[in-house]
Every structure is written in structure tokens, then in C-alpha cells.
PDB file of N, CA and C in Angstrom:
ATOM      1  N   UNK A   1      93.600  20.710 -64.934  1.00  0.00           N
ATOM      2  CA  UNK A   1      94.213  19.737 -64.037  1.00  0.00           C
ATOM      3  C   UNK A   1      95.661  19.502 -64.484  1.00  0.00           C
ATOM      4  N   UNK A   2      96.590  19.445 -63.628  1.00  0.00           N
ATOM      5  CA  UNK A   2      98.052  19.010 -63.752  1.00  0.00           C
ATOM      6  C   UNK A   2      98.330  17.406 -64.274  1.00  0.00           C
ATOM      7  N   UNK A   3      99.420  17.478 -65.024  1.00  0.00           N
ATOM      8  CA  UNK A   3      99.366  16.085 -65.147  1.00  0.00           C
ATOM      9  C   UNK A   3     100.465  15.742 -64.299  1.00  0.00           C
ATOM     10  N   UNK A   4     100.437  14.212 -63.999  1.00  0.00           N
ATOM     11  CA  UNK A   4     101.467  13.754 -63.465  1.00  0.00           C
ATOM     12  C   UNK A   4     103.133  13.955 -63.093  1.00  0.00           C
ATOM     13  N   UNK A   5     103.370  14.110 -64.552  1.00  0.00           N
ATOM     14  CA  UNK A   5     104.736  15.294 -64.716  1.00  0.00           C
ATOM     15  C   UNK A   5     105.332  16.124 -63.933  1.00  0.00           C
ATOM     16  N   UNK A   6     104.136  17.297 -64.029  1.00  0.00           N
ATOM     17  CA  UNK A   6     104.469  18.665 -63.856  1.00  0.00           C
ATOM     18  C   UNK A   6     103.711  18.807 -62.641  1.00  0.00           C
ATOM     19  N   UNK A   7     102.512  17.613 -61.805  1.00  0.00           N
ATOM     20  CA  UNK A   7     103.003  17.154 -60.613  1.00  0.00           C
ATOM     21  C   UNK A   7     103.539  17.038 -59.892  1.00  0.00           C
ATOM     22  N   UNK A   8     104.426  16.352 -60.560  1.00  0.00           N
ATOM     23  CA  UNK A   8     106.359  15.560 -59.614  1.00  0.00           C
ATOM     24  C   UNK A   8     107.157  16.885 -59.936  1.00  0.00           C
ATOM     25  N   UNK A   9     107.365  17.292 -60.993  1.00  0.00           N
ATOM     26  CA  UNK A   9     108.293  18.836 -61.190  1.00  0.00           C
ATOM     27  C   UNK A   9     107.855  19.828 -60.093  1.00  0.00           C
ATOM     28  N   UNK A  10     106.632  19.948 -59.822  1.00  0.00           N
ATOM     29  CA  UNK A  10     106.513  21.065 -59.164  1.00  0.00           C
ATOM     30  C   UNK A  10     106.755  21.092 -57.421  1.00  0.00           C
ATOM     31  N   UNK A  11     106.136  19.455 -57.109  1.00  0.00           N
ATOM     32  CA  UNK A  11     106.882  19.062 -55.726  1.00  0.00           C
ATOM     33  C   UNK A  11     108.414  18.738 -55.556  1.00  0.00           C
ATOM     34  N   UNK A  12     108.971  18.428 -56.227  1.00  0.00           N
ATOM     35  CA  UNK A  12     110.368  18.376 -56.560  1.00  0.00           C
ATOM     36  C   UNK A  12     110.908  19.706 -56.118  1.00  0.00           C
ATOM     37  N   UNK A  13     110.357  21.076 -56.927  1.00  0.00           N
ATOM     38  CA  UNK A  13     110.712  21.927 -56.913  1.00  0.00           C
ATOM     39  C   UNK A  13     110.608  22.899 -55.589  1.00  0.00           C
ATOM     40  N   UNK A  14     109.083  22.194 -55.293  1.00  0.00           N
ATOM     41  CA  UNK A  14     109.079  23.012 -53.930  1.00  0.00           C
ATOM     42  C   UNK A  14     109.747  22.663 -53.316  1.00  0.00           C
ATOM     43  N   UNK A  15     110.210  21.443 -53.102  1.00  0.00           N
ATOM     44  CA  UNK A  15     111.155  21.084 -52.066  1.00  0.00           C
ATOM     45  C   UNK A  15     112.260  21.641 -52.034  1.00  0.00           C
ATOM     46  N   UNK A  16     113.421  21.512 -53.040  1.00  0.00           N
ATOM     47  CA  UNK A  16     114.179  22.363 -53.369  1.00  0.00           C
ATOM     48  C   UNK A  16     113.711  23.825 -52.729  1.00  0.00           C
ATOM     49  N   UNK A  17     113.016  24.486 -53.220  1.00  0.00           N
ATOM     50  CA  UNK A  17     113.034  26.038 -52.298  1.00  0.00           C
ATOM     51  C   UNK A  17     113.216  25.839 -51.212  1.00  0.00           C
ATOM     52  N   UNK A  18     112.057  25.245 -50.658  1.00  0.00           N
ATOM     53  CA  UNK A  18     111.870  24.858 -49.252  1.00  0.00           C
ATOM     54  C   UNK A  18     113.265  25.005 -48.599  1.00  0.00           C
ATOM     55  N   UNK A  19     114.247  23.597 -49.045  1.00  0.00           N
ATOM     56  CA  UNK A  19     115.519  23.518 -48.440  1.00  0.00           C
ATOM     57  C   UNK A  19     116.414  24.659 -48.590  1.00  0.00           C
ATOM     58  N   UNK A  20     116.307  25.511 -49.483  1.00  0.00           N
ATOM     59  CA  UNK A  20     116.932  26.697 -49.909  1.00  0.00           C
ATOM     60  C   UNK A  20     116.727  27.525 -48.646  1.00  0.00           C
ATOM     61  N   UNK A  21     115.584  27.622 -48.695  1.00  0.00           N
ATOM     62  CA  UNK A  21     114.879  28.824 -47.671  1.00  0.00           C
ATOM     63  C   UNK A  21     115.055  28.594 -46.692  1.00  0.00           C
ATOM     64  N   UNK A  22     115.431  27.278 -46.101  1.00  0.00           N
ATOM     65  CA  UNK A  22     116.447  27.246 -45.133  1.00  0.00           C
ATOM     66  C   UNK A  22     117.705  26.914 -44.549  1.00  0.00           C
ATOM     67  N   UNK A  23     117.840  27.066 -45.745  1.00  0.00           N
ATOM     68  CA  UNK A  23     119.608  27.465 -45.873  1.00  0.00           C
ATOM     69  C   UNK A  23     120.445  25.927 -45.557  1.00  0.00           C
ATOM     70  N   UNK A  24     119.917  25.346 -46.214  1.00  0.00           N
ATOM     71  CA  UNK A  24     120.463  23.832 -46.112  1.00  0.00           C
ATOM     72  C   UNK A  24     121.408  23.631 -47.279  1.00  0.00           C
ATOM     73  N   UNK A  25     122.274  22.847 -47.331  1.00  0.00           N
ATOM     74  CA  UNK A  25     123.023  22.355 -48.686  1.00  0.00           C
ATOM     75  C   UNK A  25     121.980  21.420 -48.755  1.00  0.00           C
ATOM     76  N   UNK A  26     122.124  20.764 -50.214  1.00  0.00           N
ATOM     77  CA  UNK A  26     121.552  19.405 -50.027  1.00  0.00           C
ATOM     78  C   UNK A  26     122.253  18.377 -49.918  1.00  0.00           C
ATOM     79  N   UNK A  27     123.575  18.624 -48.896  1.00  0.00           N
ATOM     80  CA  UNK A  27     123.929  17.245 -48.270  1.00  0.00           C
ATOM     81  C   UNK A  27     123.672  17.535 -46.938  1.00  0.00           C
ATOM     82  N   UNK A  28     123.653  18.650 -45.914  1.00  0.00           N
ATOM     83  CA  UNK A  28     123.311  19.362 -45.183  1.00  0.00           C
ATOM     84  C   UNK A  28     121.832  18.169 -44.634  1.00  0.00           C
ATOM     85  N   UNK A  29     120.933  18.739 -46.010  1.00  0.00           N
ATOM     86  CA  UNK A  29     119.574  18.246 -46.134  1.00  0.00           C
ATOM     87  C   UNK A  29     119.538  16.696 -45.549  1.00  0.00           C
ATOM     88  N   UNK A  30     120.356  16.179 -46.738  1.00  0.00           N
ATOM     89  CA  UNK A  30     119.965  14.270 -46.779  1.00  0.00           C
ATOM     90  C   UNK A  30     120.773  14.037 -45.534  1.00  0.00           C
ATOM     91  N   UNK A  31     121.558  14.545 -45.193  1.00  0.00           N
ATOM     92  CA  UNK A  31     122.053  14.058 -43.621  1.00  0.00           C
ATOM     93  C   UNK A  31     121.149  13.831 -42.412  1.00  0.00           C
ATOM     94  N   UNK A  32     120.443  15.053 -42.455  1.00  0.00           N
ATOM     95  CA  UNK A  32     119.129  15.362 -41.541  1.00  0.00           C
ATOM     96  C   UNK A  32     118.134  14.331 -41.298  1.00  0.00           C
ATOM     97  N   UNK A  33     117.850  14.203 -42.849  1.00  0.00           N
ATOM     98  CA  UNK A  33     116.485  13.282 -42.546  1.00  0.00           C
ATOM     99  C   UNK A  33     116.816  11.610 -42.944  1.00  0.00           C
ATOM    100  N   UNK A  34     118.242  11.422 -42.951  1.00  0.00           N
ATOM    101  CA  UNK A  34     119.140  10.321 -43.136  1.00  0.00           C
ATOM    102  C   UNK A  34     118.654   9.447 -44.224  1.00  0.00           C
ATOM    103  N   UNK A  35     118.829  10.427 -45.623  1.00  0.00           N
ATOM    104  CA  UNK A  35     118.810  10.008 -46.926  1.00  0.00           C
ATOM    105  C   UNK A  35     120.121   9.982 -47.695  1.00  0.00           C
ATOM    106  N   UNK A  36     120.300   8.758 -48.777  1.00  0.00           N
ATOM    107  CA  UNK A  36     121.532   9.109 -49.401  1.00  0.00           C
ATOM    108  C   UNK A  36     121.562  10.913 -50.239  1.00  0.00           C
ATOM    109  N   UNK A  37     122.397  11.325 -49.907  1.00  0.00           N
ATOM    110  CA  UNK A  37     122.765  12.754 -50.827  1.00  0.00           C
ATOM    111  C   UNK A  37     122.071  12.305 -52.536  1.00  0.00           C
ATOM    112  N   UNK A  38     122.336  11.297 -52.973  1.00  0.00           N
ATOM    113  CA  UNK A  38     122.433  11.241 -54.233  1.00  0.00           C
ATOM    114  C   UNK A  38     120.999  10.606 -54.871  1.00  0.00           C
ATOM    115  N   UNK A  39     120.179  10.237 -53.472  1.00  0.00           N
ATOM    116  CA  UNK A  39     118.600   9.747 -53.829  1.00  0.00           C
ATOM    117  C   UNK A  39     118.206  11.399 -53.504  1.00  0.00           C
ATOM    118  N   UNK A  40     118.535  12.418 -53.233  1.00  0.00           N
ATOM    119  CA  UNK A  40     118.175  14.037 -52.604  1.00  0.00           C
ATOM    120  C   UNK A  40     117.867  14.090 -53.758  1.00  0.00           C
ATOM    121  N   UNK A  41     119.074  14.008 -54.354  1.00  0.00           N
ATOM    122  CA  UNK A  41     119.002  14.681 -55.913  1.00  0.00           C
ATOM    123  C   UNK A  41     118.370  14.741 -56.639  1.00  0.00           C
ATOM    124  N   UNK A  42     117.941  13.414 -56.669  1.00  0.00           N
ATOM    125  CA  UNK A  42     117.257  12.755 -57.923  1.00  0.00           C
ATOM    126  C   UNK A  42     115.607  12.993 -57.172  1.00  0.00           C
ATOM    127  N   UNK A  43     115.721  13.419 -56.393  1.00  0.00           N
ATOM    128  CA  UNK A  43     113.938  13.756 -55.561  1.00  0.00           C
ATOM    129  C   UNK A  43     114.089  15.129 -56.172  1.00  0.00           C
ATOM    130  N   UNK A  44     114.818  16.197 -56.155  1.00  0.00           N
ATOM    131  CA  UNK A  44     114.913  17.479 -56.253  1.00  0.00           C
ATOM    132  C   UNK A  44     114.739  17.646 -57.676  1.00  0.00           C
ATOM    133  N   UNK A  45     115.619  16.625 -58.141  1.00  0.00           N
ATOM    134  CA  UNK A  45     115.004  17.099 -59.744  1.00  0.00           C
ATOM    135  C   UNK A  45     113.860  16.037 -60.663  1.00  0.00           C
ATOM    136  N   UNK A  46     113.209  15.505 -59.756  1.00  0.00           N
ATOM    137  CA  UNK A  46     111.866  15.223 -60.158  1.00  0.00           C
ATOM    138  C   UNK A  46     112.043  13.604 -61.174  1.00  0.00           C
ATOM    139  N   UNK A  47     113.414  13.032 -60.573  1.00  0.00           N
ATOM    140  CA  UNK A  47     113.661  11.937 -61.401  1.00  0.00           C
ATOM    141  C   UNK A  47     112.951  10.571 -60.588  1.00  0.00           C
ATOM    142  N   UNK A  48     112.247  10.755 -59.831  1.00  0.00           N
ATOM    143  CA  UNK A  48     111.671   9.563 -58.350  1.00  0.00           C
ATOM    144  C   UNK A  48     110.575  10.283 -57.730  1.00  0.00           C
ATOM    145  N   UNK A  49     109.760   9.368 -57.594  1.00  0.00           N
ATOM    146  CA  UNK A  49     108.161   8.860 -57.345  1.00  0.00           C
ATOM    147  C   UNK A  49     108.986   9.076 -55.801  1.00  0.00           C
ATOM    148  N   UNK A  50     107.823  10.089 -55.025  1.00  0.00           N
ATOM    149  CA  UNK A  50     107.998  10.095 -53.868  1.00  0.00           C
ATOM    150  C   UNK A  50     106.856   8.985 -53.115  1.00  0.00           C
ATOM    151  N   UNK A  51     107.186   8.614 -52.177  1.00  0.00           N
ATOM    152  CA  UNK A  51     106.352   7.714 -50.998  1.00  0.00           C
ATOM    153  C   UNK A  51     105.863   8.695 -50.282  1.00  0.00           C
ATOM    154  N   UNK A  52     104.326   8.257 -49.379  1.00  0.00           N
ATOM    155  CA  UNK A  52     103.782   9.754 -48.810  1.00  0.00           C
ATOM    156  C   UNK A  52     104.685   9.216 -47.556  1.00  0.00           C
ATOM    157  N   UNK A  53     105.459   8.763 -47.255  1.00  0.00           N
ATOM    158  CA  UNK A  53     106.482   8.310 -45.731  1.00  0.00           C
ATOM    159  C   UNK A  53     107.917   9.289 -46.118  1.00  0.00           C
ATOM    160  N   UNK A  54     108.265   9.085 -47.252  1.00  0.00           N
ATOM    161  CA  UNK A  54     109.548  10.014 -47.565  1.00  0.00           C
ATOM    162  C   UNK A  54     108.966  11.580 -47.679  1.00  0.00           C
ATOM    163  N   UNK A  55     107.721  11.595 -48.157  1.00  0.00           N
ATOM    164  CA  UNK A  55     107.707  13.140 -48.101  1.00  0.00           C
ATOM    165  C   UNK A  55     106.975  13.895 -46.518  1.00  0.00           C
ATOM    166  N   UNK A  56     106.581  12.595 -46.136  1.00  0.00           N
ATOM    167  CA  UNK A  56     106.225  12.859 -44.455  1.00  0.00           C
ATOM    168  C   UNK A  56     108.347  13.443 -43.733  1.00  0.00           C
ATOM    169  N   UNK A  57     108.466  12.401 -44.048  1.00  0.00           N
ATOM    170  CA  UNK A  57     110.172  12.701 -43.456  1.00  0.00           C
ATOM    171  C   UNK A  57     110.410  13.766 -44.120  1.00  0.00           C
ATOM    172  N   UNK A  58     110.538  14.043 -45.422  1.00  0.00           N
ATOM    173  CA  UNK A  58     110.975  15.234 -45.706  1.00  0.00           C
ATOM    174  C   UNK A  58     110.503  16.736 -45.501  1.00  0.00           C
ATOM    175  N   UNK A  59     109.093  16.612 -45.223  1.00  0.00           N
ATOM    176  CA  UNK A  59     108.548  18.224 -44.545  1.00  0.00           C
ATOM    177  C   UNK A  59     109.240  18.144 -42.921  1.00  0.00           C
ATOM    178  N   UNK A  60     108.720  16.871 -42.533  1.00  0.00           N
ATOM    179  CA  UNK A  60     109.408  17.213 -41.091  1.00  0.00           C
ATOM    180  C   UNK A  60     111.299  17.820 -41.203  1.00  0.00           C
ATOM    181  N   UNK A  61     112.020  17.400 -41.552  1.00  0.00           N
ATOM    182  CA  UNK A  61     113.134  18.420 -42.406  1.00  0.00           C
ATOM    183  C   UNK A  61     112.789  19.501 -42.281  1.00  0.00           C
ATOM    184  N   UNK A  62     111.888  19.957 -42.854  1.00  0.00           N
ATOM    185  CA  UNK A  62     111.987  21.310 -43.516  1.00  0.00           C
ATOM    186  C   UNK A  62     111.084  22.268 -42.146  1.00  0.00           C
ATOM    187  N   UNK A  63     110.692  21.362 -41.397  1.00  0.00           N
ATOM    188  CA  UNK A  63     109.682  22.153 -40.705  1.00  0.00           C
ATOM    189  C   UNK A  63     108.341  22.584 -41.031  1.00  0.00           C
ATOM    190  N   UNK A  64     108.023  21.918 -42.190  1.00  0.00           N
ATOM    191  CA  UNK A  64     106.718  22.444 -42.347  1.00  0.00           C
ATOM    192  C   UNK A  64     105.771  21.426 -42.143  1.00  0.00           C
ATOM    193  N   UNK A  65     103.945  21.386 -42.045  1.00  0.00           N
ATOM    194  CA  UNK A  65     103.380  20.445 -41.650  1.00  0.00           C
ATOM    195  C   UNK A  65     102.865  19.535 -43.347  1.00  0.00           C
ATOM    196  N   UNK A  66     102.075  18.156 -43.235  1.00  0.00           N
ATOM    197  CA  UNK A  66     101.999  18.280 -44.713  1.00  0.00           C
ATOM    198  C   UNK A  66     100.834  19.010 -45.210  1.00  0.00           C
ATOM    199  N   UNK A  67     100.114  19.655 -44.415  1.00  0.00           N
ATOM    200  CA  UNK A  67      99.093  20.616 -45.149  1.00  0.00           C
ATOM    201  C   UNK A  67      99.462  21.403 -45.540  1.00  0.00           C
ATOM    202  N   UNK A  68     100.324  22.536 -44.769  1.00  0.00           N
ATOM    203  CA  UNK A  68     101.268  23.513 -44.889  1.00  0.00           C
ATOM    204  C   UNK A  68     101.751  23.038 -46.584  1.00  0.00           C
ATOM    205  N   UNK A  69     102.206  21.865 -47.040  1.00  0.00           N
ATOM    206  CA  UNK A  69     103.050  21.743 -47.836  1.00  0.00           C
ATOM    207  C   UNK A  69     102.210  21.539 -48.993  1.00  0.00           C
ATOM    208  N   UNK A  70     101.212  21.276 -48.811  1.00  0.00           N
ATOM    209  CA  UNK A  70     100.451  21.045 -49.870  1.00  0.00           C
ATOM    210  C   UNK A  70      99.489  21.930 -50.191  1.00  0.00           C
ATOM    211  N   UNK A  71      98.906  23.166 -49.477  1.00  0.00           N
ATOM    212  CA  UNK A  71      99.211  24.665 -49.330  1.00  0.00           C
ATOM    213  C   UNK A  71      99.317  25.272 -50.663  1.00  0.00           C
ATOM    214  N   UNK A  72     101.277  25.104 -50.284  1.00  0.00           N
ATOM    215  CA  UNK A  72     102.008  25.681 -51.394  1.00  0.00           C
ATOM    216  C   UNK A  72     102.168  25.094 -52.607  1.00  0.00           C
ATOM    217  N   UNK A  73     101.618  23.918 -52.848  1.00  0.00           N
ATOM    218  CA  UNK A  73     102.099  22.818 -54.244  1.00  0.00           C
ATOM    219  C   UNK A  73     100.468  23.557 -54.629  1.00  0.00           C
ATOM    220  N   UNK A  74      99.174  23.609 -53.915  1.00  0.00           N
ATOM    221  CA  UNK A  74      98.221  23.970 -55.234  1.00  0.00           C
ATOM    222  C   UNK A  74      98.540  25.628 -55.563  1.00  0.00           C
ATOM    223  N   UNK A  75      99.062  26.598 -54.498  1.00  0.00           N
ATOM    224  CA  UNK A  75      99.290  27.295 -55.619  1.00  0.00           C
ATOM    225  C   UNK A  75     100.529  27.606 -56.261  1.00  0.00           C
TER     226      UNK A  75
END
């Protein structure tokens, strides 16, 4: 089992791809789903406890659904 941590690191991280993969900056990004740039950040690098409402907003961003997204976080 994952711990909490490497939990948040690894959704952090997917996200980050995610936005990569579609070719977003991440101010690009936080514009979109009308987040400060500088709370992006600190989501991307795993420094903030996501809300399941911010990461609802943030797949819709990305286009993906949250099953879809959670999918890719178990493997």
C-alpha cells in the first residue's frame, strides 16, 4: 500500500504529465480552470492537499474523466 506521500507525489505528478501532454504551460493551465498560477505549482509539486472539487476542476482541464484519472494514478 502507498503511503500518503507518495500518494500526493504521484497525483501531483500525474497531473503535471497530463498538462504536458497537452501542451499547456502551467499558466496556460491555471488560467483555464481559473486557479492562481502559483497555487498550480505548489499542486504540481505535491506541496497541497488536493480537494476532490479542485481535482474534479482540474481533470475537467485536462479532459479526462475522474475514473479515467484514477485509472492512471493505480498504475
Amino acid at each position: 500500500m502507498k503511503s500518503k506521500n507518495t500518494d500526493l507525489e504521484t497525483v501531483s505528478k500525474l497531473i503535471k504529465e497530463l498538462r504536458l501532454e497537452k501542451g499547456f504551460s502551467q499558466e496556460e493551465f491555471s488560467n483555464l480552470i481559473q486557479i492562481d498560477r502559483k497555487y498550480a505549482s505548489l499542486i504540481e509539486k505535491g506541496d497541497k492537499n488536493l480537494s476532490i472539487l479542485m481535482l474534479k476542476k482540474i481533470t475537467r482541464g485536462l479532459e479526462i474523466s475522474m475514473e479515467d484519472f484514477f485509472r492512471k494514478f493505480e498504475n
